[in-house]
C-alpha atoms as a PDB file:
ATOM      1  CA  UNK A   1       0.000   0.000   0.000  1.00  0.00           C
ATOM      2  CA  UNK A   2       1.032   3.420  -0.724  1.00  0.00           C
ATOM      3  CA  UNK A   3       1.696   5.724   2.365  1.00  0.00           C
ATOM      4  CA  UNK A   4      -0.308   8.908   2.438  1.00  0.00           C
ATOM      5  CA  UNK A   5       1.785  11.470   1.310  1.00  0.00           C
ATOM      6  CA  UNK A   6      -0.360  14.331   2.878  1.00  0.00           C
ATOM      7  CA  UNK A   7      -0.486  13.306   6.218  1.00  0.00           C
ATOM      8  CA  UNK A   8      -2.940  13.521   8.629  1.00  0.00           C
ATOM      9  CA  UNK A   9      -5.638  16.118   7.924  1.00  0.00           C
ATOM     10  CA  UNK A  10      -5.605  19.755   9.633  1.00  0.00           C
ATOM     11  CA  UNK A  11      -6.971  20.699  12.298  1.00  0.00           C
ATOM     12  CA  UNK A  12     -10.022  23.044  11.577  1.00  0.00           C
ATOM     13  CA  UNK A  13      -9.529  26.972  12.588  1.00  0.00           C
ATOM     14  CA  UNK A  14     -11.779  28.177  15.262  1.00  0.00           C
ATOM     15  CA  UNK A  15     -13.765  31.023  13.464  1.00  0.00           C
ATOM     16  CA  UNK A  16     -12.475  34.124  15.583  1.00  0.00           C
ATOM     17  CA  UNK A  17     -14.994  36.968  15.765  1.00  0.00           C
ATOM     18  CA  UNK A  18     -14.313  40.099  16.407  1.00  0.00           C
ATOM     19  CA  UNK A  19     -16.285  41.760  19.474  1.00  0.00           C
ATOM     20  CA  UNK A  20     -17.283  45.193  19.175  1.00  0.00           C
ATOM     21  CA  UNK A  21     -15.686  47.242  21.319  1.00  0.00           C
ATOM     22  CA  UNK A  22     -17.448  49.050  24.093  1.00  0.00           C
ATOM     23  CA  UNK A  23     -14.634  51.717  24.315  1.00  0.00           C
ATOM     24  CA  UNK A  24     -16.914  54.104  22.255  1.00  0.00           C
ATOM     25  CA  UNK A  25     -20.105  53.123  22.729  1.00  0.00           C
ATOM     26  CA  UNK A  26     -21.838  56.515  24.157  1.00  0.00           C
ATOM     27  CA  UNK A  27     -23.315  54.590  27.584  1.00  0.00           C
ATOM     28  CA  UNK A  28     -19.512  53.440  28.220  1.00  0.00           C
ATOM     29  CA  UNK A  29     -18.348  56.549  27.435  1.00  0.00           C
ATOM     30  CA  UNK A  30     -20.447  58.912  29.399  1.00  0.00           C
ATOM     31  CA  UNK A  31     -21.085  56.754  32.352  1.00  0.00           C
ATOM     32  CA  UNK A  32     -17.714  54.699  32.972  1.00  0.00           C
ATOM     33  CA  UNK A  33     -14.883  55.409  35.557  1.00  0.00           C
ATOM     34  CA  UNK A  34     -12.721  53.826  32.660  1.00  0.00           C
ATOM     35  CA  UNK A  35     -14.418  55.766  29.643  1.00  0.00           C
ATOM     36  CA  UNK A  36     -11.379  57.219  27.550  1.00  0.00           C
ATOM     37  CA  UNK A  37     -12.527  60.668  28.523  1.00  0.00           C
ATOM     38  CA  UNK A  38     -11.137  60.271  32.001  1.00  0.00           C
ATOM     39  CA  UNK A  39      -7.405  60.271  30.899  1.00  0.00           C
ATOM     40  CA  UNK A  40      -8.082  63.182  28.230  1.00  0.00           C
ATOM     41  CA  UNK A  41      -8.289  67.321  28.303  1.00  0.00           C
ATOM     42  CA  UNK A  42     -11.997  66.907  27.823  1.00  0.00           C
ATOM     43  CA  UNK A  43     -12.010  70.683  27.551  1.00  0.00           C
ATOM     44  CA  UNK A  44      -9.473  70.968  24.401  1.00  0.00           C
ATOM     45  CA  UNK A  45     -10.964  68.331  23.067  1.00  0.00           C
ATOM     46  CA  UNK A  46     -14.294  69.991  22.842  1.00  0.00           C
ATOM     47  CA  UNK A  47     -12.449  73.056  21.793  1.00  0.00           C
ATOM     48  CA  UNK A  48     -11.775  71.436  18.476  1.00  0.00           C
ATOM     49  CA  UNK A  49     -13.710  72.719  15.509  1.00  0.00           C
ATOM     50  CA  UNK A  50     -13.429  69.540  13.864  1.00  0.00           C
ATOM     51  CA  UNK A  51     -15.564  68.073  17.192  1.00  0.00           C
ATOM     52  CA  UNK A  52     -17.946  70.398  16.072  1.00  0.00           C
ATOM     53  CA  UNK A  53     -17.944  69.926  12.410  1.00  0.00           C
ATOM     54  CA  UNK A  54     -18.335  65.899  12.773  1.00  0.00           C
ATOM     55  CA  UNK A  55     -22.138  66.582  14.731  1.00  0.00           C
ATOM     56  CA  UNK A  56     -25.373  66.217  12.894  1.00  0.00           C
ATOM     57  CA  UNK A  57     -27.504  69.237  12.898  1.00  0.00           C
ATOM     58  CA  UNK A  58     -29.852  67.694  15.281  1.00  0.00           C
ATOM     59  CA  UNK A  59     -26.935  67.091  17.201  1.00  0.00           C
ATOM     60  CA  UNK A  60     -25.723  70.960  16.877  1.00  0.00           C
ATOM     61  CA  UNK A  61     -29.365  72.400  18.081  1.00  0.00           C
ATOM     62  CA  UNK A  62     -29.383  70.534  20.706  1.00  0.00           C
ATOM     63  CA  UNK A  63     -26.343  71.560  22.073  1.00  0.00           C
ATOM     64  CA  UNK A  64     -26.756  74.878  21.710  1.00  0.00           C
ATOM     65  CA  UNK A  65     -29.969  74.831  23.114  1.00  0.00           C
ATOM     66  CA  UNK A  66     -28.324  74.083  26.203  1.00  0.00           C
ATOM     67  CA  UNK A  67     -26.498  76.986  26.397  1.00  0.00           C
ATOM     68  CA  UNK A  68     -27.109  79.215  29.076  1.00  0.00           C
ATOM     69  CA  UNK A  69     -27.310  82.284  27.021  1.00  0.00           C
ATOM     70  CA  UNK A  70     -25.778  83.513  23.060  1.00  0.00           C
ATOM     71  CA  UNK A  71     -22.629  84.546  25.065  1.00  0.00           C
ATOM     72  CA  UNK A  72     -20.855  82.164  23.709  1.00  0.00           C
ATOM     73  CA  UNK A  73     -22.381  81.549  20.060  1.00  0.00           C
ATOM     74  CA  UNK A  74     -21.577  83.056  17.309  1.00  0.00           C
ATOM     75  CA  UNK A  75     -24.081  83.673  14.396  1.00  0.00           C
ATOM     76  CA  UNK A  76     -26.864  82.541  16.814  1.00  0.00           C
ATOM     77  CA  UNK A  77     -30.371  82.359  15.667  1.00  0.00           C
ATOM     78  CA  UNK A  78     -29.174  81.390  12.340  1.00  0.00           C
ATOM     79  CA  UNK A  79     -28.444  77.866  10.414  1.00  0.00           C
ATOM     80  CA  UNK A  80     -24.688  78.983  10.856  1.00  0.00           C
ATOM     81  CA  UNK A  81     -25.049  79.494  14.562  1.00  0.00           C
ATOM     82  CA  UNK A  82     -21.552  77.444  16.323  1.00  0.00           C
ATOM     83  CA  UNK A  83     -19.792  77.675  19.589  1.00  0.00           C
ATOM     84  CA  UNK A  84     -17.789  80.418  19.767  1.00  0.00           C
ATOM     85  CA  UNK A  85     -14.761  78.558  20.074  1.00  0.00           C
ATOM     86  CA  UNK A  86     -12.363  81.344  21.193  1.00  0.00           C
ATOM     87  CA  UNK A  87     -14.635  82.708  24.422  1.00  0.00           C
ATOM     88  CA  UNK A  88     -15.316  79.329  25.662  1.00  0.00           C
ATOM     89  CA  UNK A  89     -11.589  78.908  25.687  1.00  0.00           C
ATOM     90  CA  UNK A  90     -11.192  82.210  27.964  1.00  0.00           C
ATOM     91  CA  UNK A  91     -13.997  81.408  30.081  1.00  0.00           C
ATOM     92  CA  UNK A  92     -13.063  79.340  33.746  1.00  0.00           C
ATOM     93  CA  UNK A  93     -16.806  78.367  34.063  1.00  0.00           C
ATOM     94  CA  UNK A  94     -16.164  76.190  30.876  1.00  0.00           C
ATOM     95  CA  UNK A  95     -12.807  75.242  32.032  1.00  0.00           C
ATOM     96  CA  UNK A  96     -14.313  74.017  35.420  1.00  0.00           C
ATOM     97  CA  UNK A  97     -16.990  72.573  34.421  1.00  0.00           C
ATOM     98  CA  UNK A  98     -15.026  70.557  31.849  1.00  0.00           C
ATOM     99  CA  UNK A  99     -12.886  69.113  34.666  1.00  0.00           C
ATOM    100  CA  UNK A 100     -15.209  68.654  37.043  1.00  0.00           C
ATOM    101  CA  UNK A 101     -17.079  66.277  34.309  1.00  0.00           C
ATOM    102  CA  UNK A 102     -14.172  64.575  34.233  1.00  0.00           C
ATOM    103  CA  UNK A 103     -13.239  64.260  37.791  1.00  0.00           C
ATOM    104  CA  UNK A 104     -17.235  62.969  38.545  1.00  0.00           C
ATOM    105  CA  UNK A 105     -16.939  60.425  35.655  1.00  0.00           C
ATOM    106  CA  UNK A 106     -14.025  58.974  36.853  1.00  0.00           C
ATOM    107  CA  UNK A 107     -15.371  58.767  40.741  1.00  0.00           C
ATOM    108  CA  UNK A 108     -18.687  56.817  39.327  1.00  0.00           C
ATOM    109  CA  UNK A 109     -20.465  59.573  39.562  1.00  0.00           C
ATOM    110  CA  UNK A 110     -22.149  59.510  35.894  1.00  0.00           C
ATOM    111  CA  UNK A 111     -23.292  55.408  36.608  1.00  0.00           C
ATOM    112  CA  UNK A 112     -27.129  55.076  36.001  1.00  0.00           C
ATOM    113  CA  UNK A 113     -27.400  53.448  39.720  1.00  0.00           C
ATOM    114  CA  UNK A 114     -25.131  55.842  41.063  1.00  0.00           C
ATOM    115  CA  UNK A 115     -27.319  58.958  39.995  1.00  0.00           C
ATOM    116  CA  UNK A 116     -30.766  57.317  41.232  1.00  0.00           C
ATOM    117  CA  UNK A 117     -29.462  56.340  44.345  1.00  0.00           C
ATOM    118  CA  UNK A 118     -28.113  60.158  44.606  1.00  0.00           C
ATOM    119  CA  UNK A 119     -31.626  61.695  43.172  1.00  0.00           C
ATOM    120  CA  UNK A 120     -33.544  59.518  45.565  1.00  0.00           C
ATOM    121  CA  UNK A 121     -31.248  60.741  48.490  1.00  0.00           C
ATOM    122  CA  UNK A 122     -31.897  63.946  47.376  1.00  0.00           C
ATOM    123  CA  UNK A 123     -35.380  64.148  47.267  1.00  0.00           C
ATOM    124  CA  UNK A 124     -35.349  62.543  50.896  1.00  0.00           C
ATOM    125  CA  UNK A 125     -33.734  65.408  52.050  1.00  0.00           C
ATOM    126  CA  UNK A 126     -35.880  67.303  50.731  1.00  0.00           C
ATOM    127  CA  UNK A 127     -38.793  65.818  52.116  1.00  0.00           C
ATOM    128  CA  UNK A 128     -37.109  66.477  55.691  1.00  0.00           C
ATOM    129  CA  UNK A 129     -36.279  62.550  56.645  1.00  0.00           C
ATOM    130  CA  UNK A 130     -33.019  63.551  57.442  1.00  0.00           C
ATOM    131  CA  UNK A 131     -34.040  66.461  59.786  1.00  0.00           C
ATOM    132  CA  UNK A 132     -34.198  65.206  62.741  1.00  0.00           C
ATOM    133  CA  UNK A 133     -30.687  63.125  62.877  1.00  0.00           C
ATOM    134  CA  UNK A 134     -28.617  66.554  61.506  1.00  0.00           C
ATOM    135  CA  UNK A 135     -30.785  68.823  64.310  1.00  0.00           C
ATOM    136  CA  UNK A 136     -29.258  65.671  67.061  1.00  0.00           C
ATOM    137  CA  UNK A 137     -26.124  65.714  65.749  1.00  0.00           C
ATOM    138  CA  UNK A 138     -25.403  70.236  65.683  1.00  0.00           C
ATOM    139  CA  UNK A 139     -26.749  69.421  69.021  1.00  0.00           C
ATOM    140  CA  UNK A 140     -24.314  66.868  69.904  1.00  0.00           C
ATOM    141  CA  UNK A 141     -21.529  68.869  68.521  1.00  0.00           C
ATOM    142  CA  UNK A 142     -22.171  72.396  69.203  1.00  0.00           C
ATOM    143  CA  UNK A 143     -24.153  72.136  72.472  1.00  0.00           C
ATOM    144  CA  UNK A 144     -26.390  73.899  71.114  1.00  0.00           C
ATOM    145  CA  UNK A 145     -30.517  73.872  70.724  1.00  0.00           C
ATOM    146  CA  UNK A 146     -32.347  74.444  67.221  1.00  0.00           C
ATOM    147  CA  UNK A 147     -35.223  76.362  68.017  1.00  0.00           C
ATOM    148  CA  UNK A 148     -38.260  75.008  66.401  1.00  0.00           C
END
């Protein structure tokens, strides 16, 4: 008999499929302590025109309608209407409020179950169950009463 000059068959490939990557997907991104966004200068990033430029116009409107006034948009009221790119980059409110986005992603403090435990703590408070332990505790510390 002749011997088999192939020898013995291959093994078969696993298929390997690709996963998607969560990296970018906007819930990872904007609720994550390990979104990229923590490790980046959220601030210049935003400053880019060309972060701008990529948005639909859906996107655009709604952005600027959360703008707390036209300070800071130039051509507004119009279909041109855009960040004005130059005073938000002067302005510390923008500069804070970019790092303290950052700082509050990266504690948990953008995670879905994070914010409704913090909302429903909040609206304890202000419903007054917390009253009568902080009115003990001045008490407590500072010897003195709360008048009613």
């Amino acid at each position: 008999p002749q011997e088999d000059s192939l020898g013995p068959p291959a093994a078969k490939k696993a298929k390997v499929t690709k996963r998607k990557s969560t990296k970018w997907d906007p819930d990872y991104v904007t609720q994550n302590t390990k979104s990229p966004l923590v490790d980046v200068d959220l601030r210049s990033l935003l400053l880019q025109p060309a972060a701008w430029d990529c948005l639909t116009g859906e996107d655009k409107k709604e952005i600027l309608a959360l703008f707390p006034d036209e300070t800071h948009i130039l051509h507004a009221g119009t279909p041109d209407a855009r960040p004005n790119f130059e005073s938000l980059r002067n302005d510390n409110s923008f500069r804070h409020d970019a790092e303290e986005y950052t700082s509050n992603l990266a504690k948990g403090m953008h995670d879905p179950t994070w914010l409704k435990d913090a909302w429903t703590a909040h609206h304890r408070r202000a419903a007054g169950d917390f009253d009568t332990f902080y009115i003990r505790k001045v008490e407590i510390e500072w010897g003195a009463s709360i008048p009613d």
